[in-house]
PDB file of N, CA and C in Angstrom:
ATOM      1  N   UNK A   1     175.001-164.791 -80.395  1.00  0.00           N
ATOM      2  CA  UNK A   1     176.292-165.275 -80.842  1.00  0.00           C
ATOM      3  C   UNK A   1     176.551-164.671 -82.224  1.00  0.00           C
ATOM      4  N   UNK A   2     178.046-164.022 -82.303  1.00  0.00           N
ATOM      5  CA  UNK A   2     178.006-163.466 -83.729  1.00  0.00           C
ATOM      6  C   UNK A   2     178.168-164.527 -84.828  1.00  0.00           C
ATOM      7  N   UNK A   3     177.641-164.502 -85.887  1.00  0.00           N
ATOM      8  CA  UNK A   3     178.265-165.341 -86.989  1.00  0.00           C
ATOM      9  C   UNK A   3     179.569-165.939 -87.027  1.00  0.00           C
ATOM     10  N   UNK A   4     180.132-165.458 -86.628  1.00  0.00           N
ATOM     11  CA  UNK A   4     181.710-166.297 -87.102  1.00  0.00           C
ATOM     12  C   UNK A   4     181.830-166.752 -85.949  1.00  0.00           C
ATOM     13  N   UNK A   5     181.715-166.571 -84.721  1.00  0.00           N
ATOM     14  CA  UNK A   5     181.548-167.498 -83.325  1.00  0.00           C
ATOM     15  C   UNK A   5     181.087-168.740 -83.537  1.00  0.00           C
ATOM     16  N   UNK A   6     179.656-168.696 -84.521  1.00  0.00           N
ATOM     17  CA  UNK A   6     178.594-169.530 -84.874  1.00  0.00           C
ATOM     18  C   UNK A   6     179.482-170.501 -85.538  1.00  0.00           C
ATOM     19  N   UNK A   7     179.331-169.974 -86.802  1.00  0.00           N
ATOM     20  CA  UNK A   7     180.518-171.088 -87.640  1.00  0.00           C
ATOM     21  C   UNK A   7     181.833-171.823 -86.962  1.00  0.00           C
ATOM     22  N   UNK A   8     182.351-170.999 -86.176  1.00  0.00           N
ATOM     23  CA  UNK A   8     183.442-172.217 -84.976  1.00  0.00           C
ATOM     24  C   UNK A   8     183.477-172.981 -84.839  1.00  0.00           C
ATOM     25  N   UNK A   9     181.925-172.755 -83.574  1.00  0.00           N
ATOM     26  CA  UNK A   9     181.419-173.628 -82.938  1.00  0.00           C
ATOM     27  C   UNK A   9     180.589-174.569 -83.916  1.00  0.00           C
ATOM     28  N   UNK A  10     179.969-174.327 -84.511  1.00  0.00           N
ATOM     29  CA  UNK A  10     179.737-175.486 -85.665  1.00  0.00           C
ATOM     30  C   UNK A  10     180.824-176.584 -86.432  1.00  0.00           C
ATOM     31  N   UNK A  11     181.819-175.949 -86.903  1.00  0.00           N
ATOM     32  CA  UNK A  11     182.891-176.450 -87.276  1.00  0.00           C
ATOM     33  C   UNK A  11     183.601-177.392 -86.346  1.00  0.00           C
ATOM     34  N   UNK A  12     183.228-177.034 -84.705  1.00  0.00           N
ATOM     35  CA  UNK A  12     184.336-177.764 -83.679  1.00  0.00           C
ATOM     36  C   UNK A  12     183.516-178.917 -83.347  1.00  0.00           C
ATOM     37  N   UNK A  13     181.900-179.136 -83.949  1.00  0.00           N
ATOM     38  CA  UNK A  13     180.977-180.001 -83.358  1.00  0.00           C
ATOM     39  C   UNK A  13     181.427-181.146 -84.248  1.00  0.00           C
ATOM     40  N   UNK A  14     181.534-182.679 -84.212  1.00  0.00           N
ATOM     41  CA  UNK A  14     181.491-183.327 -85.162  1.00  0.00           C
ATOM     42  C   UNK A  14     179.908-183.768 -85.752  1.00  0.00           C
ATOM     43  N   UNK A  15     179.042-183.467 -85.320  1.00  0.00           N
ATOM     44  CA  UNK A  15     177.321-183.886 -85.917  1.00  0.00           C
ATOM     45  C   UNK A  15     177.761-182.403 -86.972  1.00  0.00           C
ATOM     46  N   UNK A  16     178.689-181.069 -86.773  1.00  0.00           N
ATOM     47  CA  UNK A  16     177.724-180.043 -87.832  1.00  0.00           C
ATOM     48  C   UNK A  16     177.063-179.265 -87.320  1.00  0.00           C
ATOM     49  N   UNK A  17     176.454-179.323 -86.198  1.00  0.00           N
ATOM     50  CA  UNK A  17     175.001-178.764 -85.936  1.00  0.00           C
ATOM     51  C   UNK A  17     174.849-178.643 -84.080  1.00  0.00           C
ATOM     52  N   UNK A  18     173.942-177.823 -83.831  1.00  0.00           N
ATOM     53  CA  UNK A  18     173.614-177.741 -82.605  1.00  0.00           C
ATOM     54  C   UNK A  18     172.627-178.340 -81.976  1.00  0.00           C
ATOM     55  N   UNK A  19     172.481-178.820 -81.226  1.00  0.00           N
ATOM     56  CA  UNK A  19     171.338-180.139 -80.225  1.00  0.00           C
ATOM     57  C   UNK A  19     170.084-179.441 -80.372  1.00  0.00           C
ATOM     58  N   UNK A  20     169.357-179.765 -80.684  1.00  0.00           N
ATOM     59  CA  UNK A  20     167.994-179.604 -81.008  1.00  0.00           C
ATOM     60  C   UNK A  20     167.465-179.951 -79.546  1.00  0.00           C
ATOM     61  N   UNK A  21     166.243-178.606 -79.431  1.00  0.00           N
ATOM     62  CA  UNK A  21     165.177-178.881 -77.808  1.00  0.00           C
ATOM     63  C   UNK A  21     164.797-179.821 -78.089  1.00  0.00           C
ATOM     64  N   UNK A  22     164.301-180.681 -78.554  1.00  0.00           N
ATOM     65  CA  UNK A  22     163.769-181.791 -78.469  1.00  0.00           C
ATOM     66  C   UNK A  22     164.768-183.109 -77.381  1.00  0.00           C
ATOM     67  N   UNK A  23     165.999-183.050 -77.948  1.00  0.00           N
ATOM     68  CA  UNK A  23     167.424-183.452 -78.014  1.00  0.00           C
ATOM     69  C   UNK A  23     167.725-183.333 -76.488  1.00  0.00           C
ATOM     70  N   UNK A  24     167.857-182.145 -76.084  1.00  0.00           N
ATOM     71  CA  UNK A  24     167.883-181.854 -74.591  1.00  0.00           C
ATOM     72  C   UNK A  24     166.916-181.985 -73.605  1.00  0.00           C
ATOM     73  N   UNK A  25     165.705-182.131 -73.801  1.00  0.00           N
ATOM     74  CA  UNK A  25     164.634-182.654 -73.126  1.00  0.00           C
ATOM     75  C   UNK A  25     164.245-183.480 -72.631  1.00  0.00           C
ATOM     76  N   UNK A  26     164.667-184.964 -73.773  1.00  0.00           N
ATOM     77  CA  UNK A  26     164.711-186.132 -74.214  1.00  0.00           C
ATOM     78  C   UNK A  26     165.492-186.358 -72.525  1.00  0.00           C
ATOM     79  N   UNK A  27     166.951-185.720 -73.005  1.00  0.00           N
ATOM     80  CA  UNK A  27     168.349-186.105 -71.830  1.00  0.00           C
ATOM     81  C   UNK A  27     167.137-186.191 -70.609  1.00  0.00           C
ATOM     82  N   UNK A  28     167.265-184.091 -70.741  1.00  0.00           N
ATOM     83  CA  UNK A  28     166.637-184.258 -69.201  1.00  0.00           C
ATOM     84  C   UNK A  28     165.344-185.100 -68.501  1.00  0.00           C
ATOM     85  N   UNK A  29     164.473-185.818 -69.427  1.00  0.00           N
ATOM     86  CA  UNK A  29     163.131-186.640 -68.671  1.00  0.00           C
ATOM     87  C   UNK A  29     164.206-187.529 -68.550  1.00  0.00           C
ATOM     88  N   UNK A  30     164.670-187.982 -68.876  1.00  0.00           N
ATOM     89  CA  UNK A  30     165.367-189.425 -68.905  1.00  0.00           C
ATOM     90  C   UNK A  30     166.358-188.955 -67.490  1.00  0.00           C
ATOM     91  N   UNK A  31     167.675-188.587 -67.180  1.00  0.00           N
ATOM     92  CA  UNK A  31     167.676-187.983 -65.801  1.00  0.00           C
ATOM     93  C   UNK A  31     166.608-187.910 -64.474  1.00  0.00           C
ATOM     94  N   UNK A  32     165.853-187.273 -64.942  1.00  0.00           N
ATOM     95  CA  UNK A  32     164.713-187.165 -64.077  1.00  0.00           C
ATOM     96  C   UNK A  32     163.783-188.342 -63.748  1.00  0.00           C
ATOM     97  N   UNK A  33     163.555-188.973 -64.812  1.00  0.00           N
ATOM     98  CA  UNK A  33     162.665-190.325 -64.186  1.00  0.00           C
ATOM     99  C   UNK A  33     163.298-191.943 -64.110  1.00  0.00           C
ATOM    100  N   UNK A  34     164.577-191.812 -64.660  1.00  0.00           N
ATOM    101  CA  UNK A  34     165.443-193.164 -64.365  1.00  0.00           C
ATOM    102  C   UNK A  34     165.598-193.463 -63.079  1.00  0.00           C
ATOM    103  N   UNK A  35     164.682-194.376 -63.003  1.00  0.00           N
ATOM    104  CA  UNK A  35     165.721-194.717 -61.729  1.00  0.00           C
ATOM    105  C   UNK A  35     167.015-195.720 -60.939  1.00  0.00           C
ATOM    106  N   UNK A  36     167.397-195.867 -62.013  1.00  0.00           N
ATOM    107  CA  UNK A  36     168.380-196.933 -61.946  1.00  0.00           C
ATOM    108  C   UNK A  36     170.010-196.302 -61.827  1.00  0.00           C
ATOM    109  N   UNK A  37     169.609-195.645 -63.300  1.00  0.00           N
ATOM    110  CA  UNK A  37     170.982-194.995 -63.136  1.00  0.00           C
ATOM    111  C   UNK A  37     170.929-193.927 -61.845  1.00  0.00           C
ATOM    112  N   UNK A  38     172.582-193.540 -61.822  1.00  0.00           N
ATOM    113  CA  UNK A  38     172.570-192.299 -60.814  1.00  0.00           C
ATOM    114  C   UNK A  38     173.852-191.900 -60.833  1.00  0.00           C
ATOM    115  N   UNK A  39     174.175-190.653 -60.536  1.00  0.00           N
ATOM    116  CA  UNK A  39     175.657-190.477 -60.542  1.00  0.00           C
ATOM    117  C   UNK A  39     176.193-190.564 -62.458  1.00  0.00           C
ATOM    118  N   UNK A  40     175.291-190.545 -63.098  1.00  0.00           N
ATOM    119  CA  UNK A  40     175.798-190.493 -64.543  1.00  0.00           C
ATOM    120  C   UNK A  40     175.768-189.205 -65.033  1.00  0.00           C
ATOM    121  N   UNK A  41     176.801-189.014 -65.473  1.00  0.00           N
ATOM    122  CA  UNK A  41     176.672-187.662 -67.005  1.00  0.00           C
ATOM    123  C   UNK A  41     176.766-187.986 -68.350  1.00  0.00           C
ATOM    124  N   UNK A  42     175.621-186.857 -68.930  1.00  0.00           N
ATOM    125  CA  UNK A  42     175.475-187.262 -70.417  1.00  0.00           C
ATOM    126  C   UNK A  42     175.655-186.407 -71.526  1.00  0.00           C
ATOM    127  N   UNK A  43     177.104-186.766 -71.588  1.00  0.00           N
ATOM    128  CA  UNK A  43     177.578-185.666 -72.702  1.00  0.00           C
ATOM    129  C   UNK A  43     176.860-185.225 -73.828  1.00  0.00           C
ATOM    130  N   UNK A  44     175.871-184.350 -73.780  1.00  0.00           N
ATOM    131  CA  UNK A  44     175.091-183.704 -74.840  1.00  0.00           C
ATOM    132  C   UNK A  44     175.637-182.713 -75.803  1.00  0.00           C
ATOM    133  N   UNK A  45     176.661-183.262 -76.599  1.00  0.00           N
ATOM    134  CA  UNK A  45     177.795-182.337 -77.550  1.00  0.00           C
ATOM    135  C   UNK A  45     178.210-182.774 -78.932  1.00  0.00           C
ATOM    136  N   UNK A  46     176.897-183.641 -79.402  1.00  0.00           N
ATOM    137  CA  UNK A  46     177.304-183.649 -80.765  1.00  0.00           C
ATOM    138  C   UNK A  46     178.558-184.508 -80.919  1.00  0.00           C
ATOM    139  N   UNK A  47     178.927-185.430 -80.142  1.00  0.00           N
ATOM    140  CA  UNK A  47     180.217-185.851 -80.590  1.00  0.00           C
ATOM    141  C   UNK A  47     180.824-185.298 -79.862  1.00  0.00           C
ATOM    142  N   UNK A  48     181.652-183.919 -79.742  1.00  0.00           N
ATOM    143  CA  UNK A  48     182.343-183.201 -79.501  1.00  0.00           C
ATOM    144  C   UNK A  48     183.912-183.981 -78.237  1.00  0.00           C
ATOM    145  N   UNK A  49     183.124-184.422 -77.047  1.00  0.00           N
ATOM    146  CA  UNK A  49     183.642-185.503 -76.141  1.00  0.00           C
ATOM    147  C   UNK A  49     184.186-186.837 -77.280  1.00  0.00           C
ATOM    148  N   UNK A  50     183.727-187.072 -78.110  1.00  0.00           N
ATOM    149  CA  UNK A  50     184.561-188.586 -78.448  1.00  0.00           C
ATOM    150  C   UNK A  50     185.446-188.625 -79.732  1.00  0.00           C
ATOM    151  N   UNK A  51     185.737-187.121 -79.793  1.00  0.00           N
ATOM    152  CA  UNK A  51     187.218-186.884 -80.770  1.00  0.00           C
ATOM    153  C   UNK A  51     188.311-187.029 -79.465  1.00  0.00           C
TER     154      UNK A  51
END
């Protein structure tokens, strides 16, 4: 991603920042071994969804 792409997309995030692997991992075990939920999505965007 070039720099000024970078900064955009940073700018358009409301956290600032981009989801950390840890962050996305977290989501996906949790997906994977819930078993309750189903049929859910989990907006992993920094905010981005609740402007």
């Amino acid at each position: 991603m070039s720099d000024p792409a970078r900064s955009e997309a940073l700018n358009s995030i409301p956290l600032s920042r981009f989801g950390d692997v840890t962050e996305i991992a977290d989501a996906a075990v949790f997906l994977a071994t819930n078993k309750y939920a189903n049929n859910c999505v989990l907006n992993l965007d920094g905010g981005l969804s609740a402007v």
